[in-house]
PDB file of N, CA and C in Angstrom:
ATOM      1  N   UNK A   1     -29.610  -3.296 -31.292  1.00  0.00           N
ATOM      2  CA  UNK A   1     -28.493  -3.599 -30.410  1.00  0.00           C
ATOM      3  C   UNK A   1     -29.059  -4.013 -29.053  1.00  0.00           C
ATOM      4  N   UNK A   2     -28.792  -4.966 -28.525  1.00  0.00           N
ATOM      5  CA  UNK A   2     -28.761  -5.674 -27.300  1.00  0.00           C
ATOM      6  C   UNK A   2     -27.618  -5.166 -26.096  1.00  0.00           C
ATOM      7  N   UNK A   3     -28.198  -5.193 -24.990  1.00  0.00           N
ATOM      8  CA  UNK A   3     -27.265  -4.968 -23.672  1.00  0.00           C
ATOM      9  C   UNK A   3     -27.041  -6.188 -23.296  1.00  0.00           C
ATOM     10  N   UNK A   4     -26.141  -6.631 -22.626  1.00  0.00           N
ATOM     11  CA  UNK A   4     -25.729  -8.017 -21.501  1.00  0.00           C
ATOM     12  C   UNK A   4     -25.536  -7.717 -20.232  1.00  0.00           C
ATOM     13  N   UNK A   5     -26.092  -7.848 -19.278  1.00  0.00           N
ATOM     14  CA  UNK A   5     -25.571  -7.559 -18.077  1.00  0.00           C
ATOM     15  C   UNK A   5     -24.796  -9.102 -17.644  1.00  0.00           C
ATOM     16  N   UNK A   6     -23.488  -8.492 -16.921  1.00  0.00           N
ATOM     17  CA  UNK A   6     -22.388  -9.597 -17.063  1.00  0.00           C
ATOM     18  C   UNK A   6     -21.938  -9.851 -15.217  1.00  0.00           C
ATOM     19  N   UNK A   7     -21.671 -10.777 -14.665  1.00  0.00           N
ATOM     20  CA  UNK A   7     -20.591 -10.953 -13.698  1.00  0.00           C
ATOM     21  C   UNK A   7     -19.596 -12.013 -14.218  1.00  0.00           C
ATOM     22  N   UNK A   8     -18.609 -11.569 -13.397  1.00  0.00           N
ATOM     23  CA  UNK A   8     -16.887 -12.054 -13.668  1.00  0.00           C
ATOM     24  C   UNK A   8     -16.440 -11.796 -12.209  1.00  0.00           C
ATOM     25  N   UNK A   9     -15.785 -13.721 -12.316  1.00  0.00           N
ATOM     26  CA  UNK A   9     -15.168 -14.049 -11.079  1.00  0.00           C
ATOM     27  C   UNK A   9     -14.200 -13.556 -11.206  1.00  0.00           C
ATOM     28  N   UNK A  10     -13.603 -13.050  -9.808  1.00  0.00           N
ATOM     29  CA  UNK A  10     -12.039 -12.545  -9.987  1.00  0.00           C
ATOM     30  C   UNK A  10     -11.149 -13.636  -8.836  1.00  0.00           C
ATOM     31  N   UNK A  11      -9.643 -13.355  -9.304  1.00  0.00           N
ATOM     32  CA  UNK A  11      -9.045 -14.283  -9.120  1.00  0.00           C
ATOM     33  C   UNK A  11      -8.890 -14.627  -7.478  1.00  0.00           C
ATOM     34  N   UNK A  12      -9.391 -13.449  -6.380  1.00  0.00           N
ATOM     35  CA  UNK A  12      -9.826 -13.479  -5.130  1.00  0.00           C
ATOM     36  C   UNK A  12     -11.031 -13.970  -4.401  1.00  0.00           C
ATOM     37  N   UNK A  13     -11.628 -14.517  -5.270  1.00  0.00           N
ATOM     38  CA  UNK A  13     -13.130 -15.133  -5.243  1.00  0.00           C
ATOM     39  C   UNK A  13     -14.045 -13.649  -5.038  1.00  0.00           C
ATOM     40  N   UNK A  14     -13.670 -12.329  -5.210  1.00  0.00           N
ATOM     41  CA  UNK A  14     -14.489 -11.780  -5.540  1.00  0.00           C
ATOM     42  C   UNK A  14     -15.420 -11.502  -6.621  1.00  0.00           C
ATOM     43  N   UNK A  15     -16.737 -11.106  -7.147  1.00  0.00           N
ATOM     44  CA  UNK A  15     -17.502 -10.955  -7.832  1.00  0.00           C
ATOM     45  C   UNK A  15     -17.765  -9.220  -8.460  1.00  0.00           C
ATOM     46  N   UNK A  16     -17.505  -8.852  -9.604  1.00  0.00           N
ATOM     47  CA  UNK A  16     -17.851  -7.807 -10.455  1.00  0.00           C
ATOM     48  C   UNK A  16     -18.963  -8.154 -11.314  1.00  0.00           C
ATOM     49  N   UNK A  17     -19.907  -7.207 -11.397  1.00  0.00           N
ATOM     50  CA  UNK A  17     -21.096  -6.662 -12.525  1.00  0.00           C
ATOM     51  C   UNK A  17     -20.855  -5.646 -13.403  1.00  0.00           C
ATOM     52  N   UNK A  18     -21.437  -5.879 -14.396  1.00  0.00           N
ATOM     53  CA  UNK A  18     -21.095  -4.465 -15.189  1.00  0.00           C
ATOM     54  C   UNK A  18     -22.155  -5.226 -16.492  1.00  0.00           C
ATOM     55  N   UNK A  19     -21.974  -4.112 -17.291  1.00  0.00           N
ATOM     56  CA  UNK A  19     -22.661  -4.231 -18.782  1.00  0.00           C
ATOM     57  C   UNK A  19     -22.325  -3.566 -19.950  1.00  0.00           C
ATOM     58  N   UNK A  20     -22.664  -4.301 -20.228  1.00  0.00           N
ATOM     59  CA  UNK A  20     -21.733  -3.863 -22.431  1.00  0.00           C
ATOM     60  C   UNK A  20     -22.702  -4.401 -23.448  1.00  0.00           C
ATOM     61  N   UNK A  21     -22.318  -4.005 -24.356  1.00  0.00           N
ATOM     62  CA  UNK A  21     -22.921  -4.315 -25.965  1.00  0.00           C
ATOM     63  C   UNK A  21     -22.169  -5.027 -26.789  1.00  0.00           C
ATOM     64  N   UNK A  22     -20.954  -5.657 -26.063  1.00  0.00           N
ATOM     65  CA  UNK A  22     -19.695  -6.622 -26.672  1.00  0.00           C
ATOM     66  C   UNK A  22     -19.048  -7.285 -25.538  1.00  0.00           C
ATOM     67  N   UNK A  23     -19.452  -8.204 -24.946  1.00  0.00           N
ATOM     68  CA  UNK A  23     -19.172  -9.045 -24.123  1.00  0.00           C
ATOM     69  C   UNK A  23     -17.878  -9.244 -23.922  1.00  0.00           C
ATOM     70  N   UNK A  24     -17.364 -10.068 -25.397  1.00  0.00           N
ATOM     71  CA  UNK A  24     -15.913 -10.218 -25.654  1.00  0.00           C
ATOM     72  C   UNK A  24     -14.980  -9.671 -25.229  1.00  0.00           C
ATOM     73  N   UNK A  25     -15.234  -8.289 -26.049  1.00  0.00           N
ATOM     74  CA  UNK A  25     -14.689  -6.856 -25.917  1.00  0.00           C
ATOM     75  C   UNK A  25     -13.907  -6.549 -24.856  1.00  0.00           C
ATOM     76  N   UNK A  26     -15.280  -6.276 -24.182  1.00  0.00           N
ATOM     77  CA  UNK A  26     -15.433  -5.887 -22.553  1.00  0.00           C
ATOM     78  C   UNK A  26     -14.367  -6.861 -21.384  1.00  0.00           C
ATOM     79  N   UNK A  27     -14.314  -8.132 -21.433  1.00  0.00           N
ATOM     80  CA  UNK A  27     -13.771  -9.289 -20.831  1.00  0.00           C
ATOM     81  C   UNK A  27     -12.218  -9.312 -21.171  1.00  0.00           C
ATOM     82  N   UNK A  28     -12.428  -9.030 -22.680  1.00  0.00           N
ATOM     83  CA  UNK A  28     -10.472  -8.716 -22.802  1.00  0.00           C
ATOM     84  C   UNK A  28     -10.413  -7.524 -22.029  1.00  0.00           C
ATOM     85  N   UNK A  29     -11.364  -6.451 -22.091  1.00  0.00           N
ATOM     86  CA  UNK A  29     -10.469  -4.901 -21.324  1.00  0.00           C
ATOM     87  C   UNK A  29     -10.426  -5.643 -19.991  1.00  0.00           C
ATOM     88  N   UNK A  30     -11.036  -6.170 -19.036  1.00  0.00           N
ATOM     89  CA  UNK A  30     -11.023  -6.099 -17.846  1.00  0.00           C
ATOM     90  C   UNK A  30      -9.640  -7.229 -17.568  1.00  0.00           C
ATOM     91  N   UNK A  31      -9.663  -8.280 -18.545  1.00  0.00           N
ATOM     92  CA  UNK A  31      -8.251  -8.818 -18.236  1.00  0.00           C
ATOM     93  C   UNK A  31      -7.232  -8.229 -18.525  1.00  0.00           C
ATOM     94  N   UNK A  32      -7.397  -7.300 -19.151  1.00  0.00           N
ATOM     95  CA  UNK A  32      -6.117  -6.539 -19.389  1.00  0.00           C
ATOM     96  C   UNK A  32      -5.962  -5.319 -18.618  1.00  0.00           C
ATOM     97  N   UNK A  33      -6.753  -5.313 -17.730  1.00  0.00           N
ATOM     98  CA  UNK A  33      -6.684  -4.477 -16.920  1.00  0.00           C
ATOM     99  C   UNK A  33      -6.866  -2.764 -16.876  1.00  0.00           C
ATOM    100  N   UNK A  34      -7.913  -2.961 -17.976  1.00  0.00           N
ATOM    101  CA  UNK A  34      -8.145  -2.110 -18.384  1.00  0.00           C
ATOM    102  C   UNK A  34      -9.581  -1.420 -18.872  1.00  0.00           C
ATOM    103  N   UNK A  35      -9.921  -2.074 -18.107  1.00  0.00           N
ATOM    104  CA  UNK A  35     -12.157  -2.498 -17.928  1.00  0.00           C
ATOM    105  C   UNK A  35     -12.409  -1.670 -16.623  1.00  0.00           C
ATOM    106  N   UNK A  36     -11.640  -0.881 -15.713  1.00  0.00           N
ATOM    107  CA  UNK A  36     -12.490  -0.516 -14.655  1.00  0.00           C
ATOM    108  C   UNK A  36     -11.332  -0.544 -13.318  1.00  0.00           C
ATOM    109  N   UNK A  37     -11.695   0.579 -12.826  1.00  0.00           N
ATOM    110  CA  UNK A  37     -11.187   0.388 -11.384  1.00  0.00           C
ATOM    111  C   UNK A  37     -11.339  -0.693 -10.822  1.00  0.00           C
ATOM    112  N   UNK A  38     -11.839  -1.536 -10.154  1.00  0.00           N
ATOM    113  CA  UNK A  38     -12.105  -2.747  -9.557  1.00  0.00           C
ATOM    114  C   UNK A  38     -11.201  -3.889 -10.032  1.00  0.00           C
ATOM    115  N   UNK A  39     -11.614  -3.820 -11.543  1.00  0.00           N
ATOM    116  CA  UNK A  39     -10.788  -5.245 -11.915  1.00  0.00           C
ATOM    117  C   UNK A  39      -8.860  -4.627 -12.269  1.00  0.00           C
ATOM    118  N   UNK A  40      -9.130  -3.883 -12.092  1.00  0.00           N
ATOM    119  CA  UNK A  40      -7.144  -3.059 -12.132  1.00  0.00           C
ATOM    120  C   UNK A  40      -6.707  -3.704 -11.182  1.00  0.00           C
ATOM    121  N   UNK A  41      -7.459  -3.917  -9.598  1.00  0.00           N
ATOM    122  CA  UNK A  41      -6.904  -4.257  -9.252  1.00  0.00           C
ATOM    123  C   UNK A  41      -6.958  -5.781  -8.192  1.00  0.00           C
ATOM    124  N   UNK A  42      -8.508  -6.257  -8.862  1.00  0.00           N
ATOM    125  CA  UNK A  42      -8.812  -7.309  -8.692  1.00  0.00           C
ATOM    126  C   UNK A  42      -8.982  -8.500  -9.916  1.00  0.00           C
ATOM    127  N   UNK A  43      -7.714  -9.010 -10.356  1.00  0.00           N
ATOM    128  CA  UNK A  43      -7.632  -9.501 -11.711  1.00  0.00           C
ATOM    129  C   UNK A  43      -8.817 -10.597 -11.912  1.00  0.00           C
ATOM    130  N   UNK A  44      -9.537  -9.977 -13.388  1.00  0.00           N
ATOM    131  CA  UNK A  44     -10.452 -11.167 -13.515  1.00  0.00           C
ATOM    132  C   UNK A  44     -10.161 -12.832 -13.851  1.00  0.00           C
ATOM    133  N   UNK A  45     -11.410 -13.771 -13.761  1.00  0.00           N
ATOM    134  CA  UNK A  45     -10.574 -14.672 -13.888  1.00  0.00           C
ATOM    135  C   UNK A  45     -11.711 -15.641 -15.154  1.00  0.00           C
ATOM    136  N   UNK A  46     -13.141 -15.053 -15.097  1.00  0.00           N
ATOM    137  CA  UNK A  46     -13.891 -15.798 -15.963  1.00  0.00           C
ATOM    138  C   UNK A  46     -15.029 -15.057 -15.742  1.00  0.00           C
ATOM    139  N   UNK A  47     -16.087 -15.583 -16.993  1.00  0.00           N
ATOM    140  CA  UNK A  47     -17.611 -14.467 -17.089  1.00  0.00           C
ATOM    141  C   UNK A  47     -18.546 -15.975 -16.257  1.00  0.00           C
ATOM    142  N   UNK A  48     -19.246 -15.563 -15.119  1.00  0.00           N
ATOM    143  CA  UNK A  48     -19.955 -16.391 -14.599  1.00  0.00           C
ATOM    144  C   UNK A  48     -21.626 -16.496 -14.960  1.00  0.00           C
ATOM    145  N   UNK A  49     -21.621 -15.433 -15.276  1.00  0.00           N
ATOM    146  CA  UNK A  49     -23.336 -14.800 -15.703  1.00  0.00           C
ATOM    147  C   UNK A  49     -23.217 -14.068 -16.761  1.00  0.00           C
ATOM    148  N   UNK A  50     -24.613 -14.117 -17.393  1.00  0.00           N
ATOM    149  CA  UNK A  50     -24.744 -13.352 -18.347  1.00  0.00           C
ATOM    150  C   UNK A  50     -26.544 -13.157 -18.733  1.00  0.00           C
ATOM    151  N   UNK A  51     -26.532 -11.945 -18.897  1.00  0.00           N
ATOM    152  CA  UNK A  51     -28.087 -12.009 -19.178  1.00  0.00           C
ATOM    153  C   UNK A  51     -28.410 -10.823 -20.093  1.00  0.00           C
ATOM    154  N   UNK A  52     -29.060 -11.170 -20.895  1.00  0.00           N
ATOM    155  CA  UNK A  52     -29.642  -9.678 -22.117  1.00  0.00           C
ATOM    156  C   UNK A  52     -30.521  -9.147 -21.613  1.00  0.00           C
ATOM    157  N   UNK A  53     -30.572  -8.139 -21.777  1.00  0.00           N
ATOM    158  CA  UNK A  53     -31.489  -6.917 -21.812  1.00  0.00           C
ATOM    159  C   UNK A  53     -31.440  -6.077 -22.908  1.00  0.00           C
ATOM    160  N   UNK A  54     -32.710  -5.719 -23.106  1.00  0.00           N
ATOM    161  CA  UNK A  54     -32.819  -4.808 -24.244  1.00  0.00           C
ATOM    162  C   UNK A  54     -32.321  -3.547 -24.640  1.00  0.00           C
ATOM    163  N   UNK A  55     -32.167  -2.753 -23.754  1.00  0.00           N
ATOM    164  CA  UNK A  55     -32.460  -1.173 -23.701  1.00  0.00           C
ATOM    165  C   UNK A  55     -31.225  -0.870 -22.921  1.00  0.00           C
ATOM    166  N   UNK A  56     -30.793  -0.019 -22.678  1.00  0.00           N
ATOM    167  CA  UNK A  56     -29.521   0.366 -21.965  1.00  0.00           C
ATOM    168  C   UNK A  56     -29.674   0.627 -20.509  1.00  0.00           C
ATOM    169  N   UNK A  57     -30.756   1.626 -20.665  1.00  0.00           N
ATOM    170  CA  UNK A  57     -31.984   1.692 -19.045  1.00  0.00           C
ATOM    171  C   UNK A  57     -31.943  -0.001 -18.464  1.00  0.00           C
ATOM    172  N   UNK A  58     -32.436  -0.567 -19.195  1.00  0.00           N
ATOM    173  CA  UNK A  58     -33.207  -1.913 -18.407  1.00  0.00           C
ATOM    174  C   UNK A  58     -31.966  -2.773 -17.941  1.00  0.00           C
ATOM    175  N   UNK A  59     -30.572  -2.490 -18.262  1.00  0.00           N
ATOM    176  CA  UNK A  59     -29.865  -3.030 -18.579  1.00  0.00           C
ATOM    177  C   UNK A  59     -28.566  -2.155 -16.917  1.00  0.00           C
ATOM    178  N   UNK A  60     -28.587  -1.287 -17.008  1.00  0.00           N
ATOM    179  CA  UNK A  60     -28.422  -0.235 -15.918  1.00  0.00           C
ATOM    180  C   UNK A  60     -29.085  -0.743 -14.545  1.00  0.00           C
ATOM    181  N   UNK A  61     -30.943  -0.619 -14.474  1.00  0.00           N
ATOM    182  CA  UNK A  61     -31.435  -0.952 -13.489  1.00  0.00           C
ATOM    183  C   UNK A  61     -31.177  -2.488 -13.078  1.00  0.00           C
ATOM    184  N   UNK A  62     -31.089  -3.302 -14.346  1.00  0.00           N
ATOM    185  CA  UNK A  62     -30.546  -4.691 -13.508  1.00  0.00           C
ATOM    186  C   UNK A  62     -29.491  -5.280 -12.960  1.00  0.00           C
ATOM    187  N   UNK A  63     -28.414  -4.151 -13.559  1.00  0.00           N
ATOM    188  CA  UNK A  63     -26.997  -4.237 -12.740  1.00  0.00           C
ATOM    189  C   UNK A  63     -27.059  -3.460 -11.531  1.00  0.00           C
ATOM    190  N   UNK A  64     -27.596  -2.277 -11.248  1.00  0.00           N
ATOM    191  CA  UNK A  64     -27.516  -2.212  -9.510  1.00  0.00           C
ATOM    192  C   UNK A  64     -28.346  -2.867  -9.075  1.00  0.00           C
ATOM    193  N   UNK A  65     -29.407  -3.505  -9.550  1.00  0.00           N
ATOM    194  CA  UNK A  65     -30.211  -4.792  -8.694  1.00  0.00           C
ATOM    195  C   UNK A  65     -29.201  -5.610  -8.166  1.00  0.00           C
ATOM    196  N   UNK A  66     -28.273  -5.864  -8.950  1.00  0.00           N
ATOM    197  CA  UNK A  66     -27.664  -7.202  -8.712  1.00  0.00           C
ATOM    198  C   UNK A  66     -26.664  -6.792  -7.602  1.00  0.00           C
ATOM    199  N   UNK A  67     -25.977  -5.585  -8.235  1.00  0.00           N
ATOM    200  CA  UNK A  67     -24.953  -5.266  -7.328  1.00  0.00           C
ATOM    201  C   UNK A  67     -25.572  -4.683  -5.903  1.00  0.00           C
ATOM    202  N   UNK A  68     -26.781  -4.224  -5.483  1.00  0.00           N
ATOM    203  CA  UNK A  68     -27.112  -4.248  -4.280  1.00  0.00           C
ATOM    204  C   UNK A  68     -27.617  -5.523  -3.360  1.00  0.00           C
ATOM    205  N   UNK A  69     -27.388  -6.742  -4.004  1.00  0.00           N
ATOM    206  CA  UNK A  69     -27.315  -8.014  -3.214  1.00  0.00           C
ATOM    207  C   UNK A  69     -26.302  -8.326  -2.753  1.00  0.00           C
ATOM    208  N   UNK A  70     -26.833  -9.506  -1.641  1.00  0.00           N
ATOM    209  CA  UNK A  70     -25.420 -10.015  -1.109  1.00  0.00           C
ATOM    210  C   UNK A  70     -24.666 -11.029  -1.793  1.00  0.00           C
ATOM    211  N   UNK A  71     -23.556 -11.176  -1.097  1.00  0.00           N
ATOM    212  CA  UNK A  71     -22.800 -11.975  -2.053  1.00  0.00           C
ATOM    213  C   UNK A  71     -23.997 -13.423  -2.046  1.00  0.00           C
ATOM    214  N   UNK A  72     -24.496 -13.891  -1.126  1.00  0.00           N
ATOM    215  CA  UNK A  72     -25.195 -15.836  -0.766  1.00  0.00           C
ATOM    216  C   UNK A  72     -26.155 -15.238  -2.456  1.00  0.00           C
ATOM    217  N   UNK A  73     -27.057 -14.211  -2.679  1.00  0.00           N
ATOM    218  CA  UNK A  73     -27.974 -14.244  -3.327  1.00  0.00           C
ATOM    219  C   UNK A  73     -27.511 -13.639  -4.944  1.00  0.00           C
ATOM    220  N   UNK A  74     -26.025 -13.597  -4.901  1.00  0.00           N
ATOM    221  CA  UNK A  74     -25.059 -13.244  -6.649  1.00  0.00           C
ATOM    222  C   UNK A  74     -24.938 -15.145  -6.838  1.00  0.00           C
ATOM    223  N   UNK A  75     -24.366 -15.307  -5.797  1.00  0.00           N
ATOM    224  CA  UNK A  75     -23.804 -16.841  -5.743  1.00  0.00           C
ATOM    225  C   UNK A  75     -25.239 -17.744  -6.387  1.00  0.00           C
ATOM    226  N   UNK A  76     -26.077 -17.714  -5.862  1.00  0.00           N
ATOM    227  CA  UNK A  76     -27.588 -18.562  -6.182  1.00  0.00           C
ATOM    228  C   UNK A  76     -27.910 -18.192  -6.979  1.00  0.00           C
ATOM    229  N   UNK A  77     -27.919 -16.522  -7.868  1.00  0.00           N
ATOM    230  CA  UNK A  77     -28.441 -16.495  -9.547  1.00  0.00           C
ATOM    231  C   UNK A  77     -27.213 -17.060 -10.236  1.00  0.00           C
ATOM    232  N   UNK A  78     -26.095 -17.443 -10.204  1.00  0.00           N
ATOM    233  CA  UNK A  78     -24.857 -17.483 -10.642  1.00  0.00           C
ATOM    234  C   UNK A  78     -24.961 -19.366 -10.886  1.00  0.00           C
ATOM    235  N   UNK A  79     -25.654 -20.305  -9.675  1.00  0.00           N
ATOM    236  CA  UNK A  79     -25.537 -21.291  -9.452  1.00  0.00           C
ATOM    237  C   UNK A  79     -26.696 -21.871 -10.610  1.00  0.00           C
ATOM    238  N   UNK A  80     -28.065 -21.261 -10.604  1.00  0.00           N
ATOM    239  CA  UNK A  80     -29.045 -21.492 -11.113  1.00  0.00           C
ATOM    240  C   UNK A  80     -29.081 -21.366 -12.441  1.00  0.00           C
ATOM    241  N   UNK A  81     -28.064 -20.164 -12.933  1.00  0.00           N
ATOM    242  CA  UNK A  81     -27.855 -20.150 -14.486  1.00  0.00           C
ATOM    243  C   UNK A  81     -27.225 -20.872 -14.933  1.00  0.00           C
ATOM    244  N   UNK A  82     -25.433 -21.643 -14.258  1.00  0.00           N
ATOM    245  CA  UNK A  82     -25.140 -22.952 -14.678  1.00  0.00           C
ATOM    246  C   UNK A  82     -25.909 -23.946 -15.060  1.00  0.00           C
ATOM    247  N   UNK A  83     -26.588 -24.132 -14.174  1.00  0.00           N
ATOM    248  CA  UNK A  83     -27.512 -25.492 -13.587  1.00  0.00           C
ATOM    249  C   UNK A  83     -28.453 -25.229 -14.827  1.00  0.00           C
ATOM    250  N   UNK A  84     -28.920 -24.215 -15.123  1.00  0.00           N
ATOM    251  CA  UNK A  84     -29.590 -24.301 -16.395  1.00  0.00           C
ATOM    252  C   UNK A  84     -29.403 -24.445 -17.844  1.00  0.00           C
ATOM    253  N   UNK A  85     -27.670 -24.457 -17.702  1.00  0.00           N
ATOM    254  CA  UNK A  85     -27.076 -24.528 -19.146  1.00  0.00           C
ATOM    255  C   UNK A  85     -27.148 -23.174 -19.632  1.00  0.00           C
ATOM    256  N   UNK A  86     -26.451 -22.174 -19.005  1.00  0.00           N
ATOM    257  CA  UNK A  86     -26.080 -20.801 -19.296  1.00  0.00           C
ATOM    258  C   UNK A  86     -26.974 -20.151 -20.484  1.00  0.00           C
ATOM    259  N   UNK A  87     -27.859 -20.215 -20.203  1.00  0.00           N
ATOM    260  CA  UNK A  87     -29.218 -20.231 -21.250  1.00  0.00           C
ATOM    261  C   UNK A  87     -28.946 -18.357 -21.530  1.00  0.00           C
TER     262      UNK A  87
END
């Protein structure tokens, strides 16, 4: 089993991280409002990033990596993974 660490634009131009083992899954709970404090009440609006990780650990430490950046440096891994064809 594989981890994803995920961001999802919300419909305020704010940015959420999080991680799951079902992407899908996970993206219907949060549109349904039902994925997390944050997106209850910041409705999502699309998955902008996405990246695997192996292990649940590795997968943990790279979501508060992310989430202790600023928004200019979510925006530039976010820009660079488009630009790469969401590889």
């Amino acid at each position: 089993m594989h981890y994803v660490v995920y961001i999802l634009a919300c419909s305020d131009g704010s940015l959420y991280s999080g991680i799951t083992t079902d992407l899908k899954r996970r993206f219907e709970q949060h549109k349904s409002k039902k994925g997390g404090n944050y997106t209850q009440a910041h409705a999502v609006t699309k998955i902008v990033y996405t990246e695997k990780s192996p292990t649940r650990s590795s997968a943990l430490k790279r979501e508060l990596e992310i989430k202790s950046w600023q928004r200019s440096k979510k925006l530039a891994l976010i820009e660079t993974y488009i630009h790469d064809g969401a590889k």
